[in-house]
PDB file of N, CA and C in Angstrom:
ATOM      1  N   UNK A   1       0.857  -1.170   0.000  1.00  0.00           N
ATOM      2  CA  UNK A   1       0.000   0.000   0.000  1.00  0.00           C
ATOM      3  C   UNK A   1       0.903   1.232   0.000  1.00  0.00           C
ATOM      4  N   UNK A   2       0.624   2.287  -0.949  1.00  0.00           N
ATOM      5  CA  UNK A   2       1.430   3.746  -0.873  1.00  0.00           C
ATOM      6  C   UNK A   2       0.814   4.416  -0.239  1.00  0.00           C
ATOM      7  N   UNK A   3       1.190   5.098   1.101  1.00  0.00           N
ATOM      8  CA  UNK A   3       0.364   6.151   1.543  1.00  0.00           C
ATOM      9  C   UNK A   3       1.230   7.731   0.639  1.00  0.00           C
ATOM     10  N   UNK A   4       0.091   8.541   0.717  1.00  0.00           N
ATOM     11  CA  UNK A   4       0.972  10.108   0.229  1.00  0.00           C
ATOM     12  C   UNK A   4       0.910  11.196   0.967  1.00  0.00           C
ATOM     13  N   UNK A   5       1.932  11.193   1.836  1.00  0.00           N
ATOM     14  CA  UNK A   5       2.306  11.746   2.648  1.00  0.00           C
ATOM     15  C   UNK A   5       2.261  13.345   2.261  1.00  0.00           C
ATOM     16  N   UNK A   6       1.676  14.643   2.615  1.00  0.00           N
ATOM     17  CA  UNK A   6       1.602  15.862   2.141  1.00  0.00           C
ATOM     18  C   UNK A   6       2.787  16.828   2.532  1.00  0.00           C
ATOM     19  N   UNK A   7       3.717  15.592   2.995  1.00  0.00           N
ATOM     20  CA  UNK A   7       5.022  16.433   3.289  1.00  0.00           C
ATOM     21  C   UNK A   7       5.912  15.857   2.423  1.00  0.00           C
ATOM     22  N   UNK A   8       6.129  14.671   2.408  1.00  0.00           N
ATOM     23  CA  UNK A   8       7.221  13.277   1.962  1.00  0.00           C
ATOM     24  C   UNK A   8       7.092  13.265   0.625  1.00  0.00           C
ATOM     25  N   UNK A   9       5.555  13.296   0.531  1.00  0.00           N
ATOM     26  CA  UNK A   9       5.183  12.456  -0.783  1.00  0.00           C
ATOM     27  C   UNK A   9       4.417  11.105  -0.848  1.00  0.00           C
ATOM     28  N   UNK A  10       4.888  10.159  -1.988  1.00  0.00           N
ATOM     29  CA  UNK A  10       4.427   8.902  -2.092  1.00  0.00           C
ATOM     30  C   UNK A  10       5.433   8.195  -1.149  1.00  0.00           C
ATOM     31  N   UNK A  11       4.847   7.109  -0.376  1.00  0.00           N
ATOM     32  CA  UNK A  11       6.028   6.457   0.418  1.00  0.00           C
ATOM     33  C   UNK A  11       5.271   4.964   0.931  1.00  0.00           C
ATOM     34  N   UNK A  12       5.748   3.855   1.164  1.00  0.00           N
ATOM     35  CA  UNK A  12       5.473   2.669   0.848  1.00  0.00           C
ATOM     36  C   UNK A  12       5.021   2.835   2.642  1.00  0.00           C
ATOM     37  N   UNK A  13       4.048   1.920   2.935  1.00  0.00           N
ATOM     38  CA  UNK A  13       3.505   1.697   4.206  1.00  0.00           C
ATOM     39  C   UNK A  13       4.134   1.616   5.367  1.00  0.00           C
ATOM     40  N   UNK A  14       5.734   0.634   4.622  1.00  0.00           N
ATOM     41  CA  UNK A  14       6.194  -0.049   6.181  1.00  0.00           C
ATOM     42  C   UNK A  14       6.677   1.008   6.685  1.00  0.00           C
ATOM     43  N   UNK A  15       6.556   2.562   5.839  1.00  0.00           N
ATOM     44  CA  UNK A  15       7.228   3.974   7.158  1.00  0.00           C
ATOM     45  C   UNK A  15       6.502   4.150   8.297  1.00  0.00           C
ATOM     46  N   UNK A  16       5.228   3.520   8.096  1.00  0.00           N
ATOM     47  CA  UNK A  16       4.180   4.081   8.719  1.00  0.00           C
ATOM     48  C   UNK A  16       3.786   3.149   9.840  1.00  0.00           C
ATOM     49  N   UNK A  17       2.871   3.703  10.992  1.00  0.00           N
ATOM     50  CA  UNK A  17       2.488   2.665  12.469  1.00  0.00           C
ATOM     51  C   UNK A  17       1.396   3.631  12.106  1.00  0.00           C
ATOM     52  N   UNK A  18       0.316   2.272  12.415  1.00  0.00           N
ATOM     53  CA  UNK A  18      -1.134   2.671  12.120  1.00  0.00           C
ATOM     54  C   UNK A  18      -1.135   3.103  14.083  1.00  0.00           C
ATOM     55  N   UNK A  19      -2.028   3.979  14.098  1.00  0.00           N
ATOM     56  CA  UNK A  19      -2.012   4.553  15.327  1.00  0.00           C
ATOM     57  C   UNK A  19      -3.815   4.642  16.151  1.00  0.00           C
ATOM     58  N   UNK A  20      -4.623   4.333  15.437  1.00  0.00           N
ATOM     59  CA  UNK A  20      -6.299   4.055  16.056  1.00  0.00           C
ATOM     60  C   UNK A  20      -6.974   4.783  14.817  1.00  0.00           C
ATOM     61  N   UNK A  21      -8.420   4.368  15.446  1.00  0.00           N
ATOM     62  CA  UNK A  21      -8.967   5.150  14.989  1.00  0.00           C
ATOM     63  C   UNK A  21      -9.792   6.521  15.369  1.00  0.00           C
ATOM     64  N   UNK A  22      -9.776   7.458  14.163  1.00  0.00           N
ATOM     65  CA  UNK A  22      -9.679   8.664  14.078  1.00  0.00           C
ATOM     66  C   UNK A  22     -10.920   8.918  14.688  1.00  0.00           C
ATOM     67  N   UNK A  23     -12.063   8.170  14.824  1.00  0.00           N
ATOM     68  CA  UNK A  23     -13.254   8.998  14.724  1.00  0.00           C
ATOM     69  C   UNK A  23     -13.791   8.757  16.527  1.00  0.00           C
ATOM     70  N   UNK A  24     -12.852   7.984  17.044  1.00  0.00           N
ATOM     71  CA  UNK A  24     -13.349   7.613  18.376  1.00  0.00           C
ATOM     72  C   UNK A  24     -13.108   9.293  19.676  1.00  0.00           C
ATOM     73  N   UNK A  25     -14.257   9.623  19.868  1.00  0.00           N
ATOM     74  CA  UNK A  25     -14.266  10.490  21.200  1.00  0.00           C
ATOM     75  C   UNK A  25     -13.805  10.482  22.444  1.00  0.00           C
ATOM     76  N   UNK A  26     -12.979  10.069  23.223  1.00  0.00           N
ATOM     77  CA  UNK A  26     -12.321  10.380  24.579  1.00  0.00           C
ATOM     78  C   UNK A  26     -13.313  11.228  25.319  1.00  0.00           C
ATOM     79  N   UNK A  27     -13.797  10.072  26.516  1.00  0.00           N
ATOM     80  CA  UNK A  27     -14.867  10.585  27.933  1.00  0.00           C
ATOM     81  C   UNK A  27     -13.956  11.796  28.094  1.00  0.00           C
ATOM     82  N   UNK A  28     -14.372  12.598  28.866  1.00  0.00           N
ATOM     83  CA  UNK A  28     -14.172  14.176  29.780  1.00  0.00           C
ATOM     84  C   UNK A  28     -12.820  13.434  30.450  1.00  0.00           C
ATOM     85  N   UNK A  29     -11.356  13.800  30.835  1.00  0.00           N
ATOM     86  CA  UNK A  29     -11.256  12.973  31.571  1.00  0.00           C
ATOM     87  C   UNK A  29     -10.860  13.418  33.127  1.00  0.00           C
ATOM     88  N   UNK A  30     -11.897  14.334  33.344  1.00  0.00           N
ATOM     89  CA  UNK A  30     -12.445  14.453  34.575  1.00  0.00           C
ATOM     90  C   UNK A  30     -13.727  13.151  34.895  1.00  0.00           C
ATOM     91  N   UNK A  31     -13.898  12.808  34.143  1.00  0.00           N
ATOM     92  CA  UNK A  31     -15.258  11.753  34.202  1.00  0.00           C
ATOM     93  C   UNK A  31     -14.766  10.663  35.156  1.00  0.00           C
ATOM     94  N   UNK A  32     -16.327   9.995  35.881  1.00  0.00           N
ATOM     95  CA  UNK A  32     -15.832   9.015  36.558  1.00  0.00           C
ATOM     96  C   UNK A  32     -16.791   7.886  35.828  1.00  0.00           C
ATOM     97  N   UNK A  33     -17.057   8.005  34.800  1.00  0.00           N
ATOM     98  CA  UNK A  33     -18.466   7.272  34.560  1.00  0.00           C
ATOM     99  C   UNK A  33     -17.558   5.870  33.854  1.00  0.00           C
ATOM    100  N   UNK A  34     -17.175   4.618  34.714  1.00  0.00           N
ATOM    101  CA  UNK A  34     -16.531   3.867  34.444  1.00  0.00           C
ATOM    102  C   UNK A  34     -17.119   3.078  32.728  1.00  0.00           C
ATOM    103  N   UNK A  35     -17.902   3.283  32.602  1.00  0.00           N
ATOM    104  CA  UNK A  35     -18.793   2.492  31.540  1.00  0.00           C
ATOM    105  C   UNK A  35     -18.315   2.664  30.107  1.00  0.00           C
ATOM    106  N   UNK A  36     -18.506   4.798  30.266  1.00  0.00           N
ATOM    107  CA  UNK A  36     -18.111   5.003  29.428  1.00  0.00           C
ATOM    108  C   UNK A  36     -16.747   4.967  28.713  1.00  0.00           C
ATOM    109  N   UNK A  37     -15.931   5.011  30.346  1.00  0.00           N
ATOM    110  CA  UNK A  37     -14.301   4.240  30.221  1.00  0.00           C
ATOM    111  C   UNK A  37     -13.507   3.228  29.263  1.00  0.00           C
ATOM    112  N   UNK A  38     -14.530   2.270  29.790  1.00  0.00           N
ATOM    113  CA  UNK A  38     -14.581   0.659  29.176  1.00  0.00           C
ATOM    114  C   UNK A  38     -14.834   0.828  27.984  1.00  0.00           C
ATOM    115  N   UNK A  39     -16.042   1.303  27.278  1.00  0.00           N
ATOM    116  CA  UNK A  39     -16.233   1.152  26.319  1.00  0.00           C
ATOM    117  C   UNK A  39     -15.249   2.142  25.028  1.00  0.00           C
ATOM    118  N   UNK A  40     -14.580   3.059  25.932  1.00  0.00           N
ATOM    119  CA  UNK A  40     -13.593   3.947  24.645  1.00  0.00           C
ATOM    120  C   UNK A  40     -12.542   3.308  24.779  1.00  0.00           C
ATOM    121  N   UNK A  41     -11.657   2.294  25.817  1.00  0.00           N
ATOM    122  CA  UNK A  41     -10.567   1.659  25.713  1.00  0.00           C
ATOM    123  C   UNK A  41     -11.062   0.267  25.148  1.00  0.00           C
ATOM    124  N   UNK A  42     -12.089  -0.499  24.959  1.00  0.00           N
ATOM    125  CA  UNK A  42     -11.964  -1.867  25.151  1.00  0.00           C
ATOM    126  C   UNK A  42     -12.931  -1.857  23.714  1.00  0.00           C
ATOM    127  N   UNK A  43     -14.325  -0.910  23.408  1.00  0.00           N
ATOM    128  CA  UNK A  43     -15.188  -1.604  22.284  1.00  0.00           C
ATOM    129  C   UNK A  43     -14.535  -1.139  20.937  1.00  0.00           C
ATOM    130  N   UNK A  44     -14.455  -1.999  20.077  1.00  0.00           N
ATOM    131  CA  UNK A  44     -13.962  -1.604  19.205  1.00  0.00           C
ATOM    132  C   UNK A  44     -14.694  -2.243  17.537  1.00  0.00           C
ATOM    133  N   UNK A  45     -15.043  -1.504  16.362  1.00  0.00           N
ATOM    134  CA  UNK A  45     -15.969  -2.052  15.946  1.00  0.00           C
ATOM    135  C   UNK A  45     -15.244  -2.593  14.397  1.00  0.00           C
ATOM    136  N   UNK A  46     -15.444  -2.880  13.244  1.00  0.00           N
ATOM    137  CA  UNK A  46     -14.357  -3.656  12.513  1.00  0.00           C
ATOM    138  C   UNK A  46     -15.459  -2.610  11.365  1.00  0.00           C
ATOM    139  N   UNK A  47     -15.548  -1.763  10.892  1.00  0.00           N
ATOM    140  CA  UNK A  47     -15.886  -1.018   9.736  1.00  0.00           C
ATOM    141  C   UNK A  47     -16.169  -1.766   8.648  1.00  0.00           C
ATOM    142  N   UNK A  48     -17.027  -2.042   7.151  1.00  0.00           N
ATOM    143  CA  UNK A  48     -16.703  -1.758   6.238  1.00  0.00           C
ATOM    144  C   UNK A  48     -16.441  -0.349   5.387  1.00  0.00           C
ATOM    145  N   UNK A  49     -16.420  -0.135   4.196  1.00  0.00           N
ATOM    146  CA  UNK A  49     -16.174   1.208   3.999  1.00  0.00           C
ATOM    147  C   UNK A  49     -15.356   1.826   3.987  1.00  0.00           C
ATOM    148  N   UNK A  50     -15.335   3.610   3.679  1.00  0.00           N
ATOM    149  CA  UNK A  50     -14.695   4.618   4.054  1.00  0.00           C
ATOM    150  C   UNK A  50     -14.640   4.892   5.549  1.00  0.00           C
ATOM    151  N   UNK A  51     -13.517   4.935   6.018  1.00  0.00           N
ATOM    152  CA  UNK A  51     -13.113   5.042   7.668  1.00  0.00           C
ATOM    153  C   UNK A  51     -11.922   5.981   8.085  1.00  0.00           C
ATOM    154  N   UNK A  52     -11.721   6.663   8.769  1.00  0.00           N
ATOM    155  CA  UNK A  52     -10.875   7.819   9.407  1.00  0.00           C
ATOM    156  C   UNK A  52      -9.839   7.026  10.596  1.00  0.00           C
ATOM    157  N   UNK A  53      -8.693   6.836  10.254  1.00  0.00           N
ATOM    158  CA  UNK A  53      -7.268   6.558  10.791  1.00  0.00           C
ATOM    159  C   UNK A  53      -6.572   7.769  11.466  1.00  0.00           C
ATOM    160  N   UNK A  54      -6.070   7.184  12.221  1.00  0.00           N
ATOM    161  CA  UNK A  54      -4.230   7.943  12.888  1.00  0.00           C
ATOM    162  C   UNK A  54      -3.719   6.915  12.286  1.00  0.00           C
ATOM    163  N   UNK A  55      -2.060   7.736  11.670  1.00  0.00           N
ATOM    164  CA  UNK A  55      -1.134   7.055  11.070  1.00  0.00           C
ATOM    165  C   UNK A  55       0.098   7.715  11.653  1.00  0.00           C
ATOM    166  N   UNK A  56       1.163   7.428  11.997  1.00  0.00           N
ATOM    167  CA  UNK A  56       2.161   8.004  12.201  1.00  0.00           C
ATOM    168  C   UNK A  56       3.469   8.156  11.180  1.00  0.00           C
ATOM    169  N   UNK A  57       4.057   8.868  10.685  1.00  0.00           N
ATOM    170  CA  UNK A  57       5.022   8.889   9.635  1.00  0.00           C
ATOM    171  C   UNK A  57       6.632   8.491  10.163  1.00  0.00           C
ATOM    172  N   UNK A  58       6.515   7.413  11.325  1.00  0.00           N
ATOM    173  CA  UNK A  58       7.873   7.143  11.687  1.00  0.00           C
ATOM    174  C   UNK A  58       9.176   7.651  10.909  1.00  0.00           C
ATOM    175  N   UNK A  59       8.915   6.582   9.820  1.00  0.00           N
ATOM    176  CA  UNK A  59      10.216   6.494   8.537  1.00  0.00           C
ATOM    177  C   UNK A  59      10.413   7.408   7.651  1.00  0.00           C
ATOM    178  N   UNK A  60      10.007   8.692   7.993  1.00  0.00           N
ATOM    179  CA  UNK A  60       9.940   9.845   7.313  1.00  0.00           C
ATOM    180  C   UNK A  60       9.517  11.613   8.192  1.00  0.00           C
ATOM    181  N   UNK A  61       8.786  12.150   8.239  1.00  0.00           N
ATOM    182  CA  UNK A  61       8.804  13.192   8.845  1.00  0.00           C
ATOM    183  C   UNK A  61       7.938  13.549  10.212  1.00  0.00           C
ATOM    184  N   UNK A  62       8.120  12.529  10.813  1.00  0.00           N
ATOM    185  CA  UNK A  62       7.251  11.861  11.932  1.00  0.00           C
ATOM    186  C   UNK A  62       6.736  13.046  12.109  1.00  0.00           C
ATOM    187  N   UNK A  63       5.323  13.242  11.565  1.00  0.00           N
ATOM    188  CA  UNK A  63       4.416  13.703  11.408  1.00  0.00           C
ATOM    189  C   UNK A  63       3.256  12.561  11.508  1.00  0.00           C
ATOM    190  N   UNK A  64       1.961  13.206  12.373  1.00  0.00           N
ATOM    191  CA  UNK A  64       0.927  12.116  12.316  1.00  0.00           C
ATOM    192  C   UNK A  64       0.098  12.692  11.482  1.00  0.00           C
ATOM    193  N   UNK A  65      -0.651  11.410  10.931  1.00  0.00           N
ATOM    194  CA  UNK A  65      -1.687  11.746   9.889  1.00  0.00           C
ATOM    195  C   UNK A  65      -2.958  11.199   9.608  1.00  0.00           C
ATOM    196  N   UNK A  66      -4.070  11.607   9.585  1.00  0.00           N
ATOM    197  CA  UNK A  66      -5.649  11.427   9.927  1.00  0.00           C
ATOM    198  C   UNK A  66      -5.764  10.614   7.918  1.00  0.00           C
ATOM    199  N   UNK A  67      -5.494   9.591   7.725  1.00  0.00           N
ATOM    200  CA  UNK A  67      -5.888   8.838   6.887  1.00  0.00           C
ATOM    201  C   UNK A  67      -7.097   7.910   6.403  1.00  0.00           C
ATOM    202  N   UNK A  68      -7.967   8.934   5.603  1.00  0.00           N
ATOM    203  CA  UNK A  68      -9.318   7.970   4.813  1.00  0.00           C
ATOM    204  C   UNK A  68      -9.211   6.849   4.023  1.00  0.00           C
ATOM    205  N   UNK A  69      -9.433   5.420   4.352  1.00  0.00           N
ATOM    206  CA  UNK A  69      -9.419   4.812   3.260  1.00  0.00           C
ATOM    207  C   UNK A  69     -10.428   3.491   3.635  1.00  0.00           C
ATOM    208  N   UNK A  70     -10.541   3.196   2.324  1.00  0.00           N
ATOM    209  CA  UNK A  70     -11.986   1.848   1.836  1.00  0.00           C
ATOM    210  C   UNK A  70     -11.086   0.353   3.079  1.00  0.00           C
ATOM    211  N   UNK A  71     -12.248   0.208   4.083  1.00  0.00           N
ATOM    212  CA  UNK A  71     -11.545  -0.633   4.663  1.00  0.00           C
ATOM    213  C   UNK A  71     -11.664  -2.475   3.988  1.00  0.00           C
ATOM    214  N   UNK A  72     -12.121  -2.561   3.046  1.00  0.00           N
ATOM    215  CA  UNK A  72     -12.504  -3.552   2.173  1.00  0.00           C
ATOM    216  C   UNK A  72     -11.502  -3.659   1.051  1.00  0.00           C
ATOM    217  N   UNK A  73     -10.872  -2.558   0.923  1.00  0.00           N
ATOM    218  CA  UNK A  73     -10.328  -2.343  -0.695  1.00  0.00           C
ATOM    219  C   UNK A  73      -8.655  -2.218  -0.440  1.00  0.00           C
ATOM    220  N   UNK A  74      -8.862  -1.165   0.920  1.00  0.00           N
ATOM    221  CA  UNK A  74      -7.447  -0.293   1.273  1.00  0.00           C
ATOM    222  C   UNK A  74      -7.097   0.778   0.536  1.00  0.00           C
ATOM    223  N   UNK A  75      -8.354   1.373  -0.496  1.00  0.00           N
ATOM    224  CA  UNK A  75      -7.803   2.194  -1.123  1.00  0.00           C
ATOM    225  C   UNK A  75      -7.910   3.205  -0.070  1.00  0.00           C
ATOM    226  N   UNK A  76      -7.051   4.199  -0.759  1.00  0.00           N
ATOM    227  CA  UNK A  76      -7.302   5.615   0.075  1.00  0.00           C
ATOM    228  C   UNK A  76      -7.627   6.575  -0.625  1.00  0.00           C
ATOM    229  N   UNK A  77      -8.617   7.415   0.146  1.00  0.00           N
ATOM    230  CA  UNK A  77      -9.200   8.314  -0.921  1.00  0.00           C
ATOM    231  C   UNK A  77      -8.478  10.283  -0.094  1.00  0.00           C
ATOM    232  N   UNK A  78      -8.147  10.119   1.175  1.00  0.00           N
ATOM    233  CA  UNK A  78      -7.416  11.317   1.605  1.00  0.00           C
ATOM    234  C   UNK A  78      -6.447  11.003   2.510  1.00  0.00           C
ATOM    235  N   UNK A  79      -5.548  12.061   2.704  1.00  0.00           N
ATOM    236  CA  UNK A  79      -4.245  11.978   3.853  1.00  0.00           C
ATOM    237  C   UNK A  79      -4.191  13.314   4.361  1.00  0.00           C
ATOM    238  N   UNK A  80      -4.218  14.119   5.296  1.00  0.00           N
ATOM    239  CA  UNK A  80      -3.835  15.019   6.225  1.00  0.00           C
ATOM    240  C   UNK A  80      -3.547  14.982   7.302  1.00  0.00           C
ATOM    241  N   UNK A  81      -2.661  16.160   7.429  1.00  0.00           N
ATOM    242  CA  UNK A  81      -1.945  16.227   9.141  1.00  0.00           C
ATOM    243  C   UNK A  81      -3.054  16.245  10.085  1.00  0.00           C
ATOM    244  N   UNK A  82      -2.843  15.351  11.455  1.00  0.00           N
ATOM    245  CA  UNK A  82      -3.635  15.400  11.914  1.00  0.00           C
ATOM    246  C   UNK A  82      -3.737  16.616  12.566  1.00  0.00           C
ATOM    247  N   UNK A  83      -3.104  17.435  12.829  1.00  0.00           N
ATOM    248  CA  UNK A  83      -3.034  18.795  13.555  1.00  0.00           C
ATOM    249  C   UNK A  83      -4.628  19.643  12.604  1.00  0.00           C
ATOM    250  N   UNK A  84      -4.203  19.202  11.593  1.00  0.00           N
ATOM    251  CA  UNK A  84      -4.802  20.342  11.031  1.00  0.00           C
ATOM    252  C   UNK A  84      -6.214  19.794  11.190  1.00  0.00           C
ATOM    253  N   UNK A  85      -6.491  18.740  10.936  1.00  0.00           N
ATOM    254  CA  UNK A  85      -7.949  17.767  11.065  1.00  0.00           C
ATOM    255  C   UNK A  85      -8.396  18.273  12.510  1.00  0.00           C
ATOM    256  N   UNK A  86      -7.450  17.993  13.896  1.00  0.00           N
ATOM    257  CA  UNK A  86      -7.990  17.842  14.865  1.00  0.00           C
ATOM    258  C   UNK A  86      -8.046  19.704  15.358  1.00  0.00           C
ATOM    259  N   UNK A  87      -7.368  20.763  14.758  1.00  0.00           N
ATOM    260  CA  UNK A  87      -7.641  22.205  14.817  1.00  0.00           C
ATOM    261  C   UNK A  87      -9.151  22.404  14.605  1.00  0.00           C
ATOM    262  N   UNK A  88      -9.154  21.825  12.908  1.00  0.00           N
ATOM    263  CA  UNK A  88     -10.257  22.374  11.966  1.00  0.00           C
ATOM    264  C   UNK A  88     -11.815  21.528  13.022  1.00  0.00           C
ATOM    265  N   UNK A  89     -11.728  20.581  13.861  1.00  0.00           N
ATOM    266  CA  UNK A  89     -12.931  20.145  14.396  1.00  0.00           C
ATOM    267  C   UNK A  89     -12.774  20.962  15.956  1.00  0.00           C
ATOM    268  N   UNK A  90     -12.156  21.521  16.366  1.00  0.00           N
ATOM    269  CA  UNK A  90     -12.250  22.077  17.673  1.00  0.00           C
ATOM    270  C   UNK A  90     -13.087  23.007  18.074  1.00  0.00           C
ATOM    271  N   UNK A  91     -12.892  24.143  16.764  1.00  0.00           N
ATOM    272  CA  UNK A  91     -13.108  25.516  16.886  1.00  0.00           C
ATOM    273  C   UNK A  91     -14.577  25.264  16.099  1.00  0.00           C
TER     274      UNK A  91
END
């Protein structure tokens, strides 16, 4: 698989450590609500489809990166820094 890195470029996978997934929310973590605990460390669901990644760019400009791709296919259809992904949803 080539990921394309928006710094690097094109660059072959093994640079990369898949790092979770992107779309999961983190309880308050002032929270004590053990449930909801459990279920953001432990449930985890197996997608088909288009799906939102953390990727890390070890072997290159260790930069992390919020990666879309077909979890059936592996294609990928986007790559961005996650900085900028996790800015652009804050505000």
């Amino acid at each position: 698989m080539i990921i394309r890195c928006p710094y690097c470029g094109p660059r072959d996978v093994i640079e990369f450590t898949y790092q979770g997934d992107a779309t999961r929310r983190r309880p308050d973590p002032a929270s004590s609500d053990q449930d909801a605990w459990n279920s953001y460390i432990y449930d985890r669901t197996n997608p088909g489809g288009s799906h939102r990644e953390f990727w890390l760019h070890g072997g290159g400009c260790r930069q992390h990166l919020v990666i879309t791709r077909d979890m059936t296919t592996h294609a990928i259809s986007s790559v961005a820094f996650a900085r900028s992904i996790v800015a652009g949803e804050s505000s």
